[in-house]
Each structure stands twice: as structure tokens, then as C-alpha cells.
C-alpha atoms as a PDB file:
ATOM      1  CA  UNK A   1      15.664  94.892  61.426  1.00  0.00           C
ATOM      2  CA  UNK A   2      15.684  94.534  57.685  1.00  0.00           C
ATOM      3  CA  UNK A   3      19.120  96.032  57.408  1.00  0.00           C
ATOM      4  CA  UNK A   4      20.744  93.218  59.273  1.00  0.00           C
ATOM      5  CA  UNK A   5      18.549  90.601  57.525  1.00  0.00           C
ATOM      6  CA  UNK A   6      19.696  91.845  54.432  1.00  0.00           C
ATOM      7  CA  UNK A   7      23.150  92.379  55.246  1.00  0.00           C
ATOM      8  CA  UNK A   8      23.337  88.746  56.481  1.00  0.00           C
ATOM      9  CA  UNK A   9      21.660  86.793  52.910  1.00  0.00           C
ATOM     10  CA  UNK A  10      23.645  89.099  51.304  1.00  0.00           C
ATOM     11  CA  UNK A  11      26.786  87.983  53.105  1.00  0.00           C
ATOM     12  CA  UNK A  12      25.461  84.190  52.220  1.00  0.00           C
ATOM     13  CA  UNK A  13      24.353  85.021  48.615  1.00  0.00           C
ATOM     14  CA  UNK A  14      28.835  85.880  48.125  1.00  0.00           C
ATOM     15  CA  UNK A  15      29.395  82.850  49.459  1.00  0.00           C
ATOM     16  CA  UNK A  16      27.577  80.501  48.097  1.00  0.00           C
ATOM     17  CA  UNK A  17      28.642  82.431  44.629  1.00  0.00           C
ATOM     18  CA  UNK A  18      33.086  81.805  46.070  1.00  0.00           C
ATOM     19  CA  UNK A  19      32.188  78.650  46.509  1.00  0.00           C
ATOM     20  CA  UNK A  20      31.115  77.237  42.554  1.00  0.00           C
ATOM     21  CA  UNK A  21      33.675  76.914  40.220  1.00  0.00           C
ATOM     22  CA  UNK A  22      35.095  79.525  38.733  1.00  0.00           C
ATOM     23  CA  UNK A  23      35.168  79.443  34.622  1.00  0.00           C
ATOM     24  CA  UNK A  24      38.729  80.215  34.397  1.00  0.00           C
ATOM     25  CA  UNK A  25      39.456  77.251  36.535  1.00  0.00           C
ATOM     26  CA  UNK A  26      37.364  74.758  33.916  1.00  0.00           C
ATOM     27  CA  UNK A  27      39.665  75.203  30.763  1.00  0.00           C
ATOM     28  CA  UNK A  28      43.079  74.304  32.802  1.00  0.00           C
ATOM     29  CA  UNK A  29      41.361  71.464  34.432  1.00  0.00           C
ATOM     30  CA  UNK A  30      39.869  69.779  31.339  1.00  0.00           C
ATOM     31  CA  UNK A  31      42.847  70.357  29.575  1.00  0.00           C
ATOM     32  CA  UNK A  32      44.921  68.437  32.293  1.00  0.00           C
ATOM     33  CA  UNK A  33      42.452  65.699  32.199  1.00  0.00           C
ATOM     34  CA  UNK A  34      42.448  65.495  28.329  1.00  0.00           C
ATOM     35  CA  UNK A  35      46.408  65.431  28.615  1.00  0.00           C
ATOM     36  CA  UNK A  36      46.613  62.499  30.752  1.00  0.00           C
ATOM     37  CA  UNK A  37      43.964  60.764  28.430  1.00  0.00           C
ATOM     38  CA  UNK A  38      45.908  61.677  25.399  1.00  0.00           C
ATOM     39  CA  UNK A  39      49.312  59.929  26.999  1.00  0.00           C
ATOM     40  CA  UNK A  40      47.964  56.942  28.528  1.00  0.00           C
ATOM     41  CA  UNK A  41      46.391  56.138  24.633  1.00  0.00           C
ATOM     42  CA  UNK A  42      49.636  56.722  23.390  1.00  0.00           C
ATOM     43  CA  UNK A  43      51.108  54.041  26.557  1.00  0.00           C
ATOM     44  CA  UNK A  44      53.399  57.175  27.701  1.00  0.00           C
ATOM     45  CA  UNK A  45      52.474  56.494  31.593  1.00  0.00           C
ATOM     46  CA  UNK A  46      55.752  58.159  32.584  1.00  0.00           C
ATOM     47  CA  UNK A  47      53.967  61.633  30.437  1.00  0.00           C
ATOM     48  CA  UNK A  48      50.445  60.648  32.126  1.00  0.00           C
ATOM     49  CA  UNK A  49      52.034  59.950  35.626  1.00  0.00           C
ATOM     50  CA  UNK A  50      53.049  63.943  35.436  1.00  0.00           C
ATOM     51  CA  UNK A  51      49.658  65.299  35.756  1.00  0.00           C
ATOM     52  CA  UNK A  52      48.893  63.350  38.963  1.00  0.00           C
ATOM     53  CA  UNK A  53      49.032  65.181  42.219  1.00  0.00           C
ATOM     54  CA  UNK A  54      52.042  64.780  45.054  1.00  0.00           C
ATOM     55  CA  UNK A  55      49.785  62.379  46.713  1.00  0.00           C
ATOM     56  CA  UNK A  56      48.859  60.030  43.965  1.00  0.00           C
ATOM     57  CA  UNK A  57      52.755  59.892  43.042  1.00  0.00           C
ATOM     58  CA  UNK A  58      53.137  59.105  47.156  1.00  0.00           C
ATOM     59  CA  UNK A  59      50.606  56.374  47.021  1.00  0.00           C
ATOM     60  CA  UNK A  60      52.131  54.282  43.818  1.00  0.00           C
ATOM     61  CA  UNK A  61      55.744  55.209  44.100  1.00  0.00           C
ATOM     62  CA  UNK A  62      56.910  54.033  40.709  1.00  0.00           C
ATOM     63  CA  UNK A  63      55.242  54.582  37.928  1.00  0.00           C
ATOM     64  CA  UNK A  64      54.997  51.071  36.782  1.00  0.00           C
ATOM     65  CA  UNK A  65      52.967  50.946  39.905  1.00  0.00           C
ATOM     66  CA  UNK A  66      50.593  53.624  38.303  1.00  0.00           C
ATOM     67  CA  UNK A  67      50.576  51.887  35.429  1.00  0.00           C
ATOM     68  CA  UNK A  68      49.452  49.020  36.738  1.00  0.00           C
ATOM     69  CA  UNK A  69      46.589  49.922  38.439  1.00  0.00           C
ATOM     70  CA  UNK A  70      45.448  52.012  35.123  1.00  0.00           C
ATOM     71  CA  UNK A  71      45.535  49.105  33.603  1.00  0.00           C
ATOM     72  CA  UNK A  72      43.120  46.560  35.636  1.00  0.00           C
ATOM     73  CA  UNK A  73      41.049  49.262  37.301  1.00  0.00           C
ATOM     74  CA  UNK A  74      40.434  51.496  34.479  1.00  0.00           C
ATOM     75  CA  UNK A  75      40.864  50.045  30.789  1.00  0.00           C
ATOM     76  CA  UNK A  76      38.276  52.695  29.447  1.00  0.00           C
ATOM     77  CA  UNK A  77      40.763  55.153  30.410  1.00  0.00           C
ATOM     78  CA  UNK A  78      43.752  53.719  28.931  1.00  0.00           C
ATOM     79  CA  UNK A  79      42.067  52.777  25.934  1.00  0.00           C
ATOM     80  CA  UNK A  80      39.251  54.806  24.947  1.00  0.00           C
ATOM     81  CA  UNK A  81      37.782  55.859  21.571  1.00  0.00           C
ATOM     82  CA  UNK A  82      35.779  58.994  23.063  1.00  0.00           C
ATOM     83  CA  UNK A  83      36.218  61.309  25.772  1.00  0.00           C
ATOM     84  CA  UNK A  84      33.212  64.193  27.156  1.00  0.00           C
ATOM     85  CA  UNK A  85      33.799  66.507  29.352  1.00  0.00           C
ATOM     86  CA  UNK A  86      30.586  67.315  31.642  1.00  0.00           C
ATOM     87  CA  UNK A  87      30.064  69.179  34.795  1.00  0.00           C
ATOM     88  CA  UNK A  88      32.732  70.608  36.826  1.00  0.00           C
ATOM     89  CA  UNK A  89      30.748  71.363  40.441  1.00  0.00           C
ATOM     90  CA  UNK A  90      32.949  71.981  44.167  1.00  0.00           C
ATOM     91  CA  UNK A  91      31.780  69.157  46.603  1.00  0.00           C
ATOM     92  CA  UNK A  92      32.618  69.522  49.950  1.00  0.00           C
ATOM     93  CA  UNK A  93      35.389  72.252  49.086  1.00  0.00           C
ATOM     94  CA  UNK A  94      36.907  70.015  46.244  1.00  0.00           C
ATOM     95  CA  UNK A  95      36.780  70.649  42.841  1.00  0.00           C
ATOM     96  CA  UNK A  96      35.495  67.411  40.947  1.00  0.00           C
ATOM     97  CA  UNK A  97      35.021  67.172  37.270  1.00  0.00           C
ATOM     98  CA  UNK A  98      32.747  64.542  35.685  1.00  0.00           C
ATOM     99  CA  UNK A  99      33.648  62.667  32.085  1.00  0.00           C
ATOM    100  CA  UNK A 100      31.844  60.586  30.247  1.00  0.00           C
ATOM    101  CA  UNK A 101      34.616  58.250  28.467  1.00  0.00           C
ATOM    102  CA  UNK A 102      33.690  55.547  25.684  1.00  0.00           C
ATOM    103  CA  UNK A 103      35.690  52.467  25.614  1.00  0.00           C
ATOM    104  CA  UNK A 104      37.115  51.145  22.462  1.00  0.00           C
ATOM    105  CA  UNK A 105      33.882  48.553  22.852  1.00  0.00           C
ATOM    106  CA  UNK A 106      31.227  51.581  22.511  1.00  0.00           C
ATOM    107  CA  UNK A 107      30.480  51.417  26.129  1.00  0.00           C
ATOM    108  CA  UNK A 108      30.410  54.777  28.494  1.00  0.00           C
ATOM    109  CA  UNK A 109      32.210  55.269  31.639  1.00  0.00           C
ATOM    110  CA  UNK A 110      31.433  58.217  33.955  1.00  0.00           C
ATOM    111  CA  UNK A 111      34.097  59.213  36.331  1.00  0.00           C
ATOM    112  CA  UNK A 112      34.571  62.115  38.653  1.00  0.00           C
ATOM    113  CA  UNK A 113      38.074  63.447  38.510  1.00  0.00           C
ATOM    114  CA  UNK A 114      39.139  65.352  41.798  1.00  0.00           C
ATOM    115  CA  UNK A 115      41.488  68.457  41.159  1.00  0.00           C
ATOM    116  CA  UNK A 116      43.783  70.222  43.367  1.00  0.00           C
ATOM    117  CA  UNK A 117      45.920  73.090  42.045  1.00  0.00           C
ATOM    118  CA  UNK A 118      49.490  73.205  43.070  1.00  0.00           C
ATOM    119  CA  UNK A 119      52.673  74.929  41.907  1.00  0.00           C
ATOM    120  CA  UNK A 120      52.853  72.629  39.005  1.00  0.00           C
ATOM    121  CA  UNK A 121      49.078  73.547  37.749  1.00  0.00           C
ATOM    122  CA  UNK A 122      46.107  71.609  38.343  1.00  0.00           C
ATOM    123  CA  UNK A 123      46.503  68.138  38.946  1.00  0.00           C
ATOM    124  CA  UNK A 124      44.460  64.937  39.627  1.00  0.00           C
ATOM    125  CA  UNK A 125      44.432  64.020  43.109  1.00  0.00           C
ATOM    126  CA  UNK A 126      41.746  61.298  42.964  1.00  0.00           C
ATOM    127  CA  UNK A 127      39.683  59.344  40.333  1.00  0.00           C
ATOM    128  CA  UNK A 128      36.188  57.473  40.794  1.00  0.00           C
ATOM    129  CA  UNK A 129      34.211  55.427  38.496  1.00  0.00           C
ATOM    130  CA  UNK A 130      30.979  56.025  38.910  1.00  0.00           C
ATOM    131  CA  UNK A 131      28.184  53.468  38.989  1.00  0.00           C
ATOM    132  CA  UNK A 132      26.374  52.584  35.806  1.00  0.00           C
ATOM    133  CA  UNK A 133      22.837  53.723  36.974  1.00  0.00           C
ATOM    134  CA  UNK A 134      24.371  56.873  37.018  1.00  0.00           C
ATOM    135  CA  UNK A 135      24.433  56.903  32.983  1.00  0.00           C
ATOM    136  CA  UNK A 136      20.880  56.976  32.693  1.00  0.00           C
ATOM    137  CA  UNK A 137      18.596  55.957  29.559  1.00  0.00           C
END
């Protein structure tokens, strides 16, 4: 009876290890978020528009359109003074990475960036701004 009990938290113990993040997956990942920081300070959208995923590119067609929406929805991003990258954790099979951005007011942002990995590399498939309880004291 053990045998099989064993055999069977074993078999869950692997899993739950495939299913968090693997470090070789974090470097790539920041470094594509960082990269589409870097060009929207530097107002190259068309640059920053690269590292967003097939379906993001679907959903704004033109990158003005992504541009745009940058713009009024998320002015820490396009002009920030700081940038942190925190925890990257799999939710729900995704890979989301959290970031702690500071405006060019002082204030900080956290956002979860979602990641998908395609031919291209990884790329950012989804972006929320988190609420600002979530910053803490």
C-alpha cells in the first residue's frame, strides 16, 4: 500500500515542480519586457509594437492603434523613470510576470505582464494594471 501512495505524491511532487517557471525562461522574458519599455521611452511604438504577441497585433491592427491605447491607458509605461522586475509565477498555465514601474511623477505602478513564447521569442500577450492596494505600505 505504501508503494502506490508513494508512487502517486511522487508523480504530483514532478508536477507541481513542471508547472513553476523555469529560470531559463525569466531572463528572455524580462528582457522582452525591458525592450518594449526601453522603445516606448524612446516613442519608437513601431520597435515596441514588435514584442507584442500575434493576438495583441490582431486586436489593434495598426500600430497607431497600439499607440494609442499606450498612451491613455498606461502613461507610466510610456513614460517612466524606473522599472523593477518582481516575481515571475505560472497562473492557470500562463506565465505572468509582475513589474513595479515608477512614473516620471515618483509614483509606482504594478502590472502583471502575460507571456507566451512563439517562433519569434517570448512575447506579451496581455498587460494588467494592478490595483493600488496591491503596493502595500
Amino acid at each position: 500500500m505504501r508503494q502506490p501512495l508513494a508512487a502517486v505524491l511522487g508523480a504530483c511532487l514532478s508536477l507541481a515542480v513542471l508547472t513553476e517557471p523555469a529560470p531559463a525562461q525569466e531572463a528572455p522574458i524580462q528582457q522582452t519586457i525591458q525592450a518594449q519599455l526601453d522603445a516606448m521611452a524612446a516613442d519608437d511604438f513601431l520597435r515596441a509594437y514588435d514584442y507584442a504577441s500575434p493576438n495583441i497585433r490582431q486586436l489593434f491592427g495598426p500600430v497607431e492603434n497600439f499607440e494609442a491605447m499606450v498612451k491613455r491607458g498606461y502613461p507610466m509605461v510610456w513614460q517612466h523613470q524606473a522599472v523593477r522586475m518582481l516575481e515571475l509565477r505560472r497562473v492557470a498555465g500562463n506565465l505572468w510576470q509582475r513589474v513595479l514601474v515608477t512614473d516620471l511623477q515618483g509614483r509606482g505602478f504594478l502590472l502583471d505582464y502575460m507571456m507566451v513564447e512563439t517562433p519569434d521569442g517570448w512575447q506579451i500577450n496581455a498587460v494588467q494594471l494592478l490595483p493600488e492596494q496591491e503596493l502595500g505600505a
